[in-house]
Protein backbone atom coordinates (compact mmCIF):
# COMPACT_ATOMS: atom_id res chain seq x y z
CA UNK A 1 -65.07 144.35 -53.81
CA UNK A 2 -64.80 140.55 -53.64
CA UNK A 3 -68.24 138.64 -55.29
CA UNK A 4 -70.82 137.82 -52.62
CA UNK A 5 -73.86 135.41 -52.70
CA UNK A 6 -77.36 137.05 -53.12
CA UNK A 7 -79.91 134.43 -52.34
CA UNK A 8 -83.37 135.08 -53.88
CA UNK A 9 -86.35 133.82 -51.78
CA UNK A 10 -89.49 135.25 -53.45
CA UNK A 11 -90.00 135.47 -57.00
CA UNK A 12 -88.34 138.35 -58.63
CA UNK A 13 -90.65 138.51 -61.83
CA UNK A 14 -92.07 136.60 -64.57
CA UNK A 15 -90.17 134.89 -67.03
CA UNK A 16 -92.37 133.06 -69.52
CA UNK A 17 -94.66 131.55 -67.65
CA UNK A 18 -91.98 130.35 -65.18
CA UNK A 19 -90.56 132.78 -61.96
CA UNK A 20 -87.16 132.93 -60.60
CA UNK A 21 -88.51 131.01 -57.82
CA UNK A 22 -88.08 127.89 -60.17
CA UNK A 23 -84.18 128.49 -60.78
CA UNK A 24 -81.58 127.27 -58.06
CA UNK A 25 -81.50 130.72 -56.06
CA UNK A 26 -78.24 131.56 -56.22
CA UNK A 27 -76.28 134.43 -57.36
CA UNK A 28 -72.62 135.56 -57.02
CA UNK A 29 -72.06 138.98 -58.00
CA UNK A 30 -68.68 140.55 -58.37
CA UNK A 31 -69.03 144.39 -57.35
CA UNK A 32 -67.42 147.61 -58.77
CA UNK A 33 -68.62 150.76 -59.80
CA UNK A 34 -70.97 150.04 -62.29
CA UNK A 35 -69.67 151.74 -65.22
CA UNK A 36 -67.34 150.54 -68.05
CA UNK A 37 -64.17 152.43 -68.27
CA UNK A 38 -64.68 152.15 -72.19
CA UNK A 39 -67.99 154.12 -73.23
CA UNK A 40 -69.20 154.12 -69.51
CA UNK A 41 -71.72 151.66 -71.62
CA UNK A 42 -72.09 149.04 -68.39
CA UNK A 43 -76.06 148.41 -67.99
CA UNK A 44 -77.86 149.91 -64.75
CA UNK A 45 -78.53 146.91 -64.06
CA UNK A 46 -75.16 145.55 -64.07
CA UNK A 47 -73.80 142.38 -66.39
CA UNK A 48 -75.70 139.32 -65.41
CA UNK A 49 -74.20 135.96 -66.38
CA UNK A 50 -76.44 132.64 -66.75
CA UNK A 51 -74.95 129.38 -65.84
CA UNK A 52 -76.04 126.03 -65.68
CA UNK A 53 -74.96 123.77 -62.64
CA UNK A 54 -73.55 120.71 -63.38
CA UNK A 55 -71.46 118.70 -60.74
CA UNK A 56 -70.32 119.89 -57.19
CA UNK A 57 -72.87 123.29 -56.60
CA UNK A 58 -70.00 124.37 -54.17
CA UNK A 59 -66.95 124.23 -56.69
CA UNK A 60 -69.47 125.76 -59.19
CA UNK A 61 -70.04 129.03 -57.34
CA UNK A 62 -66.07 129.44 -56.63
CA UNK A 63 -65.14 128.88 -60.18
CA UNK A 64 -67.37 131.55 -61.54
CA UNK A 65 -66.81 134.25 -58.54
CA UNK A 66 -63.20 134.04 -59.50
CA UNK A 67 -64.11 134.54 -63.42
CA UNK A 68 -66.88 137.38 -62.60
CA UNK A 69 -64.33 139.30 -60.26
CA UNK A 70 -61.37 139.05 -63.02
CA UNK A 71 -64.41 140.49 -65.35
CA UNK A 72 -65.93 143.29 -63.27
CA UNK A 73 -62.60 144.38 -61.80
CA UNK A 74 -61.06 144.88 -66.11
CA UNK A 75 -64.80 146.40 -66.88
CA UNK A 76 -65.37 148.71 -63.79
CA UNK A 77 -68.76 147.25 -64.22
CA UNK A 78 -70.66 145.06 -61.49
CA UNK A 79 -70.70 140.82 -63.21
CA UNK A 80 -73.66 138.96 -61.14
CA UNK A 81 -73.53 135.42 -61.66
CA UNK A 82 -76.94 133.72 -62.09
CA UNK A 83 -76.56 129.90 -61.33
CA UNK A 84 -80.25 128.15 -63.05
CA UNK A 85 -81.51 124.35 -62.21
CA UNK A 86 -81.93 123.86 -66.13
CA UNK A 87 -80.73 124.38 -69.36
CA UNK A 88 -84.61 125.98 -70.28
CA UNK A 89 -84.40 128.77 -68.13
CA UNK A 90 -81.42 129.88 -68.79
CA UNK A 91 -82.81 130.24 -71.89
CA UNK A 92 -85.94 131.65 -70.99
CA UNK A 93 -84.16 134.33 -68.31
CA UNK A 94 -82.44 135.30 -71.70
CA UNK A 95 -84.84 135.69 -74.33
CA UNK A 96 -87.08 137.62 -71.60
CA UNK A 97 -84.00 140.77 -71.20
CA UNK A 98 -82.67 138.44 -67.69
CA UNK A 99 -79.56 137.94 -68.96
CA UNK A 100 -76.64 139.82 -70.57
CA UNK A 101 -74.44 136.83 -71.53
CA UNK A 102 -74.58 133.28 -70.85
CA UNK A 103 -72.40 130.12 -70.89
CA UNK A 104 -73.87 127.35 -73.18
CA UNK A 105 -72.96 124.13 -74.70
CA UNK A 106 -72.42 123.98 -78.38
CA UNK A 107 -75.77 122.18 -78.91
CA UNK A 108 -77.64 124.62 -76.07
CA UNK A 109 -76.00 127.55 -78.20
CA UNK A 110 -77.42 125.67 -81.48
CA UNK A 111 -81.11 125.37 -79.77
CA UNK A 112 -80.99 128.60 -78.26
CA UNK A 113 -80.40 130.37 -81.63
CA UNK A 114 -82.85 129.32 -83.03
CA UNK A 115 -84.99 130.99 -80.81
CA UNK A 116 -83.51 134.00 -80.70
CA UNK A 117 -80.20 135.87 -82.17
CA UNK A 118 -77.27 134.56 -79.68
CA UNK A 119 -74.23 135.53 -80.59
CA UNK A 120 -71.28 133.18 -79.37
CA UNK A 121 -68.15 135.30 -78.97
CA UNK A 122 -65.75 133.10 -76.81
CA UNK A 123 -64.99 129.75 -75.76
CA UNK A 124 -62.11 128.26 -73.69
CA UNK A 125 -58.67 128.03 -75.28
CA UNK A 126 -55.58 125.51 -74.56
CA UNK A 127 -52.35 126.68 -72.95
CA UNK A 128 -50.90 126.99 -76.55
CA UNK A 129 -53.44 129.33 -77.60
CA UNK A 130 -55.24 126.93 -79.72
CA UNK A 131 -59.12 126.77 -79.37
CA UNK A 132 -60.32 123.93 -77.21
CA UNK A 133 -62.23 121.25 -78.69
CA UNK A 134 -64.21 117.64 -78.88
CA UNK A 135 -65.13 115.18 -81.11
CA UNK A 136 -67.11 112.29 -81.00
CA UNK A 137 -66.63 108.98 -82.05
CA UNK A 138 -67.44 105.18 -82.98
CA UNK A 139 -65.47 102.18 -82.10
CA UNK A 140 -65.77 98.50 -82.68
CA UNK A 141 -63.98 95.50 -81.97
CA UNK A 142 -61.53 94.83 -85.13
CA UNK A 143 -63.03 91.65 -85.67
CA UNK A 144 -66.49 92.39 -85.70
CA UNK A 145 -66.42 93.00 -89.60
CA UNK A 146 -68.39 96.29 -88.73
CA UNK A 147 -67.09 99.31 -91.03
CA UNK A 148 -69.23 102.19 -91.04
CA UNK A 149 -72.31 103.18 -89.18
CA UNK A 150 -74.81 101.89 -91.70
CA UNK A 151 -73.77 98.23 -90.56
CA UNK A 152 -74.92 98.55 -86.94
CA UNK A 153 -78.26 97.83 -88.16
CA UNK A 154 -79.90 95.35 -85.42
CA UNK A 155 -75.91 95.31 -83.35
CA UNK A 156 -75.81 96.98 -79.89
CA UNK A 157 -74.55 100.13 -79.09
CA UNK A 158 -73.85 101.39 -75.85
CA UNK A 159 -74.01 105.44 -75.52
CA UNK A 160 -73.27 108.19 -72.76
CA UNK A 161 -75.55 110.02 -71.19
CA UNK A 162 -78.56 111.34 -72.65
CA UNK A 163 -78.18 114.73 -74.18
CA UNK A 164 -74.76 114.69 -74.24
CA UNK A 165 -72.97 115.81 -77.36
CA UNK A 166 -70.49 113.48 -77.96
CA UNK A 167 -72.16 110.76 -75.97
CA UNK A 168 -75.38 111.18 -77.11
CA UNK A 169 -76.79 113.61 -79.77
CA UNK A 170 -74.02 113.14 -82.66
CA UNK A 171 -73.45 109.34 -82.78
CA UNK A 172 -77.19 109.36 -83.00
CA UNK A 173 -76.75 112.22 -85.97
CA UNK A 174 -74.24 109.11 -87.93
CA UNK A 175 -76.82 106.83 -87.63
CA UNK A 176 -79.34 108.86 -88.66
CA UNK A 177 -76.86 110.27 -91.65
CA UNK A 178 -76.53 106.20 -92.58
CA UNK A 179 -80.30 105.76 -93.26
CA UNK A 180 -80.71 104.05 -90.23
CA UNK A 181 -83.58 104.33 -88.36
CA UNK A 182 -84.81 104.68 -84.48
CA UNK A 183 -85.18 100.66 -83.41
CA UNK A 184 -82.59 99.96 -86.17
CA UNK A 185 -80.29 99.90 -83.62
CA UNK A 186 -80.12 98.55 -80.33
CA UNK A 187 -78.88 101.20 -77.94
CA UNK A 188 -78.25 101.59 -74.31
CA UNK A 189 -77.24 104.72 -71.97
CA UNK A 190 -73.80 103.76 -70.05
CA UNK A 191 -74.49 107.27 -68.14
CA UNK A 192 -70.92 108.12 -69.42
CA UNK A 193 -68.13 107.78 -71.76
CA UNK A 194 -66.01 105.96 -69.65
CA UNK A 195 -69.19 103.48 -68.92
CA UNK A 196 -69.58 103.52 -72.58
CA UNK A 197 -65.73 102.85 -73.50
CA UNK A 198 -66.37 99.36 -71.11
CA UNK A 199 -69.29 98.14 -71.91
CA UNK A 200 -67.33 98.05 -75.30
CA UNK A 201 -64.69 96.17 -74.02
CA UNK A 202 -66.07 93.75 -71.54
CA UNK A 203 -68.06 92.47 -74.76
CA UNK A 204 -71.32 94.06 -73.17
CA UNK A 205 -71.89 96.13 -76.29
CA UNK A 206 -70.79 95.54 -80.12
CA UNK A 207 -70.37 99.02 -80.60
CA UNK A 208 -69.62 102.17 -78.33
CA UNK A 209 -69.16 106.18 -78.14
CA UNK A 210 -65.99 107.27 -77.33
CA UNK A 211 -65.64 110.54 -77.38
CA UNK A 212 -61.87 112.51 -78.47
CA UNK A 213 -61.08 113.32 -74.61
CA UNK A 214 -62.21 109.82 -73.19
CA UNK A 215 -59.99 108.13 -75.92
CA UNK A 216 -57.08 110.37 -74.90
CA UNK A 217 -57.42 109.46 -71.07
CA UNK A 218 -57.40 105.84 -72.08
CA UNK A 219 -54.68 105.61 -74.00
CA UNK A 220 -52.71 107.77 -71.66
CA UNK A 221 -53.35 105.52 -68.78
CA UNK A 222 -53.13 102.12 -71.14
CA UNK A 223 -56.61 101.43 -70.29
CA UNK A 224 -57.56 101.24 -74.08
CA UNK A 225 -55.45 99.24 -76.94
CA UNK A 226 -56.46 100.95 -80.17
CA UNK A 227 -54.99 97.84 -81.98
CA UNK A 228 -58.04 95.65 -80.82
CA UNK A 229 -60.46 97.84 -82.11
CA UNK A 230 -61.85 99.82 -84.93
CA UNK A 231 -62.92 103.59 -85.54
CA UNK A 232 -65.74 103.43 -87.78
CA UNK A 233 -67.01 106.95 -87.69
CA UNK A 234 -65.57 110.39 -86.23
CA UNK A 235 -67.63 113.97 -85.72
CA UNK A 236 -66.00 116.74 -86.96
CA UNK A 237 -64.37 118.91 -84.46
CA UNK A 238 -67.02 120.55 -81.86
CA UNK A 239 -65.90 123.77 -80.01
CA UNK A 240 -66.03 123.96 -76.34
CA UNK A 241 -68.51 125.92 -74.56
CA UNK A 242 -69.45 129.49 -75.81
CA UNK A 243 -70.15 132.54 -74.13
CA UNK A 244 -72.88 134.22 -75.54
CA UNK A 245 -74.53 137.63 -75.99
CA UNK A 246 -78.21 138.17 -76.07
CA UNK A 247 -79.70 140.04 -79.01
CA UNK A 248 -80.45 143.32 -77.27
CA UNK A 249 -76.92 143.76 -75.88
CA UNK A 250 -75.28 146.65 -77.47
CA UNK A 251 -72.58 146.57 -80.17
CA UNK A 252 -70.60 148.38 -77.45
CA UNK A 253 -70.81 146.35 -74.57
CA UNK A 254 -70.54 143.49 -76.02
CA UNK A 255 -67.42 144.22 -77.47
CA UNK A 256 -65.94 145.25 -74.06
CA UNK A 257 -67.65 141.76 -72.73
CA UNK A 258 -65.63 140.09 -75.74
CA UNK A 259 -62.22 141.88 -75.12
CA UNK A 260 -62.05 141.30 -71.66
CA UNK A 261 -63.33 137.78 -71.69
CA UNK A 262 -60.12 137.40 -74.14
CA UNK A 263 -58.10 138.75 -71.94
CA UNK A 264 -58.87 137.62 -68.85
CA UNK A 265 -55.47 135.91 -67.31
CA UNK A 266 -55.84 132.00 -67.19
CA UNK A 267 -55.78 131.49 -63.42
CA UNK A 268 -59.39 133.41 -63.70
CA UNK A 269 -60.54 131.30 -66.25
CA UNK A 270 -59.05 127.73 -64.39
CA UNK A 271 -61.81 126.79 -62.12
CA UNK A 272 -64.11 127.70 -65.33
CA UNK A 273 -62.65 125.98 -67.74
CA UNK A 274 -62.33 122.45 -65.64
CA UNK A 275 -66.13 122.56 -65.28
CA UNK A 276 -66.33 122.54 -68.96
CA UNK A 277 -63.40 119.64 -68.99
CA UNK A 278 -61.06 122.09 -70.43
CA UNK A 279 -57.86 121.22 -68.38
CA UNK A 280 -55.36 122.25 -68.51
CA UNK A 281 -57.19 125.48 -70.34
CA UNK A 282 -55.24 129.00 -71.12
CA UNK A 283 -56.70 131.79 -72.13
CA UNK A 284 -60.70 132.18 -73.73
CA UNK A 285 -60.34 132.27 -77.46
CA UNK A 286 -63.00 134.63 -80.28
CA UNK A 287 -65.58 132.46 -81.86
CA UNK A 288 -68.55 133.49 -84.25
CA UNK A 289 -71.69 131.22 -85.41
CA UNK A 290 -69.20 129.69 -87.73
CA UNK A 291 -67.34 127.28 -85.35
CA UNK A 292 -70.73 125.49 -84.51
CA UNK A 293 -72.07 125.04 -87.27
CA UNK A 294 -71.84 121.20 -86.99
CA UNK A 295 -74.07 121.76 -83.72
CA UNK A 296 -76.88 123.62 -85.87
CA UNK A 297 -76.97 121.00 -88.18
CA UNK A 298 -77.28 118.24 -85.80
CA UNK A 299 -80.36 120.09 -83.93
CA UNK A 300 -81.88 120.97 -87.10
CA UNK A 301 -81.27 116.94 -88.53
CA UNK A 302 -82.54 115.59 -85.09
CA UNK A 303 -85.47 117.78 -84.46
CA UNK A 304 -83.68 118.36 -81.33
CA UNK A 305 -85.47 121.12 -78.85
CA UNK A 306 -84.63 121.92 -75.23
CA UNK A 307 -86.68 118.81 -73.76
CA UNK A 308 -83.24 117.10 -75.09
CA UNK A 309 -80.67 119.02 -73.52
């Protein structure tokens, strides 16, 4: 049966401190018999997936009732998606038994885990199979005489939008990593790479993030000439979003969760994987705590908590 909309309009139960009344009450549920052909191992309750909305609400719920009926119809196991207004109770809905699995970004898996024992075991993959990925990165204008981060002492820099990985949280991890201090620089939120990218070069800014995917757009569409500027500092490479497990899952079902996920045929995954800026995406790809461990560090170097994300 196709996934339908359950709309929630009195609180459902606790969930520390807060009640589902306080997430966006929406969920999309993709039904079949609720048992996993593999171990019959699917939960009474079904497999409920947290998701956090970000851009058009309507796009959102399509994208993810396409990915939960691909999953429920290869588990025989009913896949209700659970769309929250924040990054926090997502978290919270998790660590309280809410939620089964969970789409986060790297540095929401990074927080999360701390908390409690996540375990990422897929992320979105490119049509060649390789795992899709970011970085983030510093530019200058090649004549400024800037060379590294350290020398951006008391120079402008123009970010994206706060919280944002590559925009946001790891430039502010290279200046950090440089010795420089909070005030050392003087930095300003664009709202977005792109904005970023231009306030670079309409002078606006003497330095500027520009993230891997922004840089790729820009040169594509001859936007950006590399020639008149300089890359004084690069991330290493960030994995896209993971799907995670929550610690009480069982090594069983979340094993069929991580097989089927991997298999799940691309036009599934599509609508999925362009609201995580994975386009064009192929198939989900296995990841472990290994591939992000560049996001721990950065949350543990930062002091950075869910207030940030």
């Amino acid at each position: 049966m196709k996934a339908t909309r359950v709309h929630h309009t009195t609180p459902i139960r606790a969930i520390v401190g807060l009640t589902l009344a306080a997430l966006v009450a929406t969920s999309l549920s993709a039904c079949t018999p609720a048992s996993l052909a593999a171990g019959n191992v699917c939960p009474e309750q079904g497999i409920r997936f947290g998701v956090q909305p970000s851009g058009d609400s309507a796009n959102l719920e399509g994208a993810y009732t396409a990915l939960a009926d691909a999953m429920a119809e290869e588990l025989d196991c009913s896949v209700v998606v659970r769309i929250f207004d924040s990054y926090a109770h997502t978290v919270d809905a998790m660590e309280a038994g809410e939620l089964e699995i969970a789409q986060f970004s790297a540095l929401g898996y990074a927080v999360a885990s701390e908390k409690m024992a996540v375990t990422p075991v897929a992320t979105f993959g490119m049509p060649n199979g390789n795992l899709s990925s970011y970085s983030a990165g510093i530019w200058v204008a090649a004549d400024s005489g800037i060379t590294r981060p350290g020398q951006l002492a008391g120079r402008t820099l123009a970010l994206g939008a706060k919280g944002s990985a590559s925009g946001d949280i790891l430039p502010r991890k290279a200046l950090a990593d440089a010795n420089l201090a909070a005030g050392d620089v003087r930095i300003s939120y664009s709202g977005g790479h792109v904005a970023a990218l231009d306030a670079l070069t309409s002078g606006s800014a003497e330095a500027a993030e520009i993230d891997s995917r922004t840089l790729a757009a820009a040169l594509a569409d001859g936007s950006f000439d590399p020639d008149d500027y300089r890359h004084i500092w690069e991330s290493g490479v960030i994995p896209d979003d993971p799907i995670v497990m929550a610690p009480e899952v069982s090594e069983e079902l979340s094993e069929a969760v991580s097989d089927t996920l991997l298999n799940v045929a691309p036009a599934a995954i599509e609508g999925v994987a362009e609201h995580a800026g994975v386009t064009p995406g192929g198939r989900m790809v296995g990841v472990n705590d290994v591939a992000y461990a560049e996001a721990v560090d950065v949350v543990d170097t930062l002091g950075i908590d869910e207030a940030n994300l």
